[in-house]
Protein backbone atom coordinates (compact mmCIF):
# COMPACT_ATOMS: atom_id res chain seq x y z
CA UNK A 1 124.94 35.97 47.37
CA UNK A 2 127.54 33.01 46.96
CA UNK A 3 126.26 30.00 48.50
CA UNK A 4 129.38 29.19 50.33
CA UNK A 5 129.60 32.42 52.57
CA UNK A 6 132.06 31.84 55.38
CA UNK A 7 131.13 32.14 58.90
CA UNK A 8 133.18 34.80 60.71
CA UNK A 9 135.32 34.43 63.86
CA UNK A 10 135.51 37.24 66.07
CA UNK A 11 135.65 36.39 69.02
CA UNK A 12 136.76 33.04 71.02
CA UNK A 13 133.27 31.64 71.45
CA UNK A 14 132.96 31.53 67.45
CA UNK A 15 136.40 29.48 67.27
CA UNK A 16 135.76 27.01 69.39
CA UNK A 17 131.90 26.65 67.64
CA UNK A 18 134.16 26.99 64.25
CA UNK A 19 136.95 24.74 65.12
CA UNK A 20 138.37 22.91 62.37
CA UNK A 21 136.31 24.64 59.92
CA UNK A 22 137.08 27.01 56.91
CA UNK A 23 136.53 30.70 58.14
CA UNK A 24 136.79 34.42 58.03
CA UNK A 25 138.56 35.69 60.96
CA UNK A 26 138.23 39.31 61.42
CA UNK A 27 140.72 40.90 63.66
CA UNK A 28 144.29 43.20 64.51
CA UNK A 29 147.45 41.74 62.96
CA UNK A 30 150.42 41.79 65.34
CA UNK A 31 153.40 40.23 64.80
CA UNK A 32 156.71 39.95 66.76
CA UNK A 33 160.20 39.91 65.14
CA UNK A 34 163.47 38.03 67.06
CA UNK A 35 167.05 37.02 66.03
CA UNK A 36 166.97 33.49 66.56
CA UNK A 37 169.62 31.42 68.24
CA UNK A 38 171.98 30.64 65.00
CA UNK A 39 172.11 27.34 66.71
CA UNK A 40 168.35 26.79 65.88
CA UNK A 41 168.66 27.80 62.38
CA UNK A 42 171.45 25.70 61.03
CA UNK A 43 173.17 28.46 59.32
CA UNK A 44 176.04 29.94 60.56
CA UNK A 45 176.29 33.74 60.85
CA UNK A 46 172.23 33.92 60.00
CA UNK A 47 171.38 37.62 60.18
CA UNK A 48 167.65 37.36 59.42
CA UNK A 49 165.15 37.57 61.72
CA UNK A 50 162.32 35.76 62.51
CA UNK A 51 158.88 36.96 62.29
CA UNK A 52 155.53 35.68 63.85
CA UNK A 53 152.24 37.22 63.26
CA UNK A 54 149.20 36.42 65.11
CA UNK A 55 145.12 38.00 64.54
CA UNK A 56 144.07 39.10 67.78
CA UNK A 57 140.09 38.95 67.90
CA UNK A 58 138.38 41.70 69.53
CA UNK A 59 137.79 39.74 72.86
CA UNK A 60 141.70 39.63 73.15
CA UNK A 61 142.35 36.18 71.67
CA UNK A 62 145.36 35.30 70.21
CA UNK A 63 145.41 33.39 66.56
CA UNK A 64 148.45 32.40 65.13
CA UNK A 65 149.25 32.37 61.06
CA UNK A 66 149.91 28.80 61.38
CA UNK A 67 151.24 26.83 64.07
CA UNK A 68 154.21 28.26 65.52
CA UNK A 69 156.63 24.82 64.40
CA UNK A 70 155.54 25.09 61.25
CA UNK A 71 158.17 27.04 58.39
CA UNK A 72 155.33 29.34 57.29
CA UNK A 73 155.03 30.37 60.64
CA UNK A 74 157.28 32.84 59.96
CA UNK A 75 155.82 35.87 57.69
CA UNK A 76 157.66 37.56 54.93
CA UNK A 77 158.26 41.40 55.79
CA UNK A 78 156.37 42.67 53.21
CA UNK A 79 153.21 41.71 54.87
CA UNK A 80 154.15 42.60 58.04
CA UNK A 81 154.65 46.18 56.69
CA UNK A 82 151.42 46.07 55.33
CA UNK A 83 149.08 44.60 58.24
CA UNK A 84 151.05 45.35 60.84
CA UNK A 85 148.30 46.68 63.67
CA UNK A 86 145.68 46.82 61.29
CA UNK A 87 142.27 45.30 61.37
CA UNK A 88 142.58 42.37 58.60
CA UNK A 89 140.28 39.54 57.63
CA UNK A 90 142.15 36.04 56.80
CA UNK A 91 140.66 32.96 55.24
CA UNK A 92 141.62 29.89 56.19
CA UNK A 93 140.49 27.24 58.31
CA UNK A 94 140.99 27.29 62.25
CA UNK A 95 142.03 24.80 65.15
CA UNK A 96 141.20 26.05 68.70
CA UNK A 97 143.99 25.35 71.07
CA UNK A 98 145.40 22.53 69.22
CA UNK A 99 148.41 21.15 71.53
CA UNK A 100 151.84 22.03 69.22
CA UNK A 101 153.24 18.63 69.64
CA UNK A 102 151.46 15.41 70.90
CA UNK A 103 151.25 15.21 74.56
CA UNK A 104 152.58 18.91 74.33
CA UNK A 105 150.69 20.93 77.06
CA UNK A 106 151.72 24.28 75.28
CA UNK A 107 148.22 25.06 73.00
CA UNK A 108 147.95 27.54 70.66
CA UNK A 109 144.74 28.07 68.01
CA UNK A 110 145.79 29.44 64.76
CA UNK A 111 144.69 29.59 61.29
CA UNK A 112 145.95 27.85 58.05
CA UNK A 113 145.95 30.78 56.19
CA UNK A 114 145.18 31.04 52.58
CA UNK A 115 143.94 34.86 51.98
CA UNK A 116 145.02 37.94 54.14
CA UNK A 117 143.55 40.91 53.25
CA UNK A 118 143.11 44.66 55.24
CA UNK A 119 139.34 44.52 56.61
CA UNK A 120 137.01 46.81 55.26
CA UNK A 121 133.78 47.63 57.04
């Protein structure tokens, strides 16, 4: 048995006990997929789209890859093909409602993720 075994987030109560800590978060990946304003991008004619993924934990809370500002916010297809709706555990370490901005009152927990991987039981 490694010595450094993570602790495992399922539910909210474990990531606000785990806030700010290095994790396994167990639950569904979802992700949602937009064409951005081309405004926003600062590239004319863009014709990507933008994709956000969050864990859902079984008690219905929502954990973003990253915080939504940030550029790896935004997952590469490829993964989303292959978690998409599937149960997955991520490593990484977690922040429980951390406001987006300072004095932002839009919160949002998420995960800096270094390891996705499908969950197996």
């Amino acid at each position: 048995m490694p010595t450094n075994k993570l602790e495992i987030v399922k539910k909210r109560v474990d990531l606000i006990r785990l806030n700010g800590q290095r994790v396994k978060l167990i639950g569904r990946y979802t992700s949602k997929t937009w064409k951005p304003n081309p405004q926003s991008t600062g590239i004319p004619d863009f014709q990507g789209l933008y994709t956000k993924s969050q864990i859902v934990l079984e008690d219905d809370t929502k954990v973003s890859i990253f915080p939504s500002g940030n550029k790896p916010s935004l997952r590469p297809p490829d993964e989303v093909e292959n978690y998409n709706h599937q149960i997955v555990e991520a490593i990484g370490v977690v922040q429980f409602e951390a406001p987006l901005a300072p004095n932002s009152q839009t919160r949002e927990s998420f995960i800096d993720l270094e390891q996705l991987r499908l969950y197996l039981e």
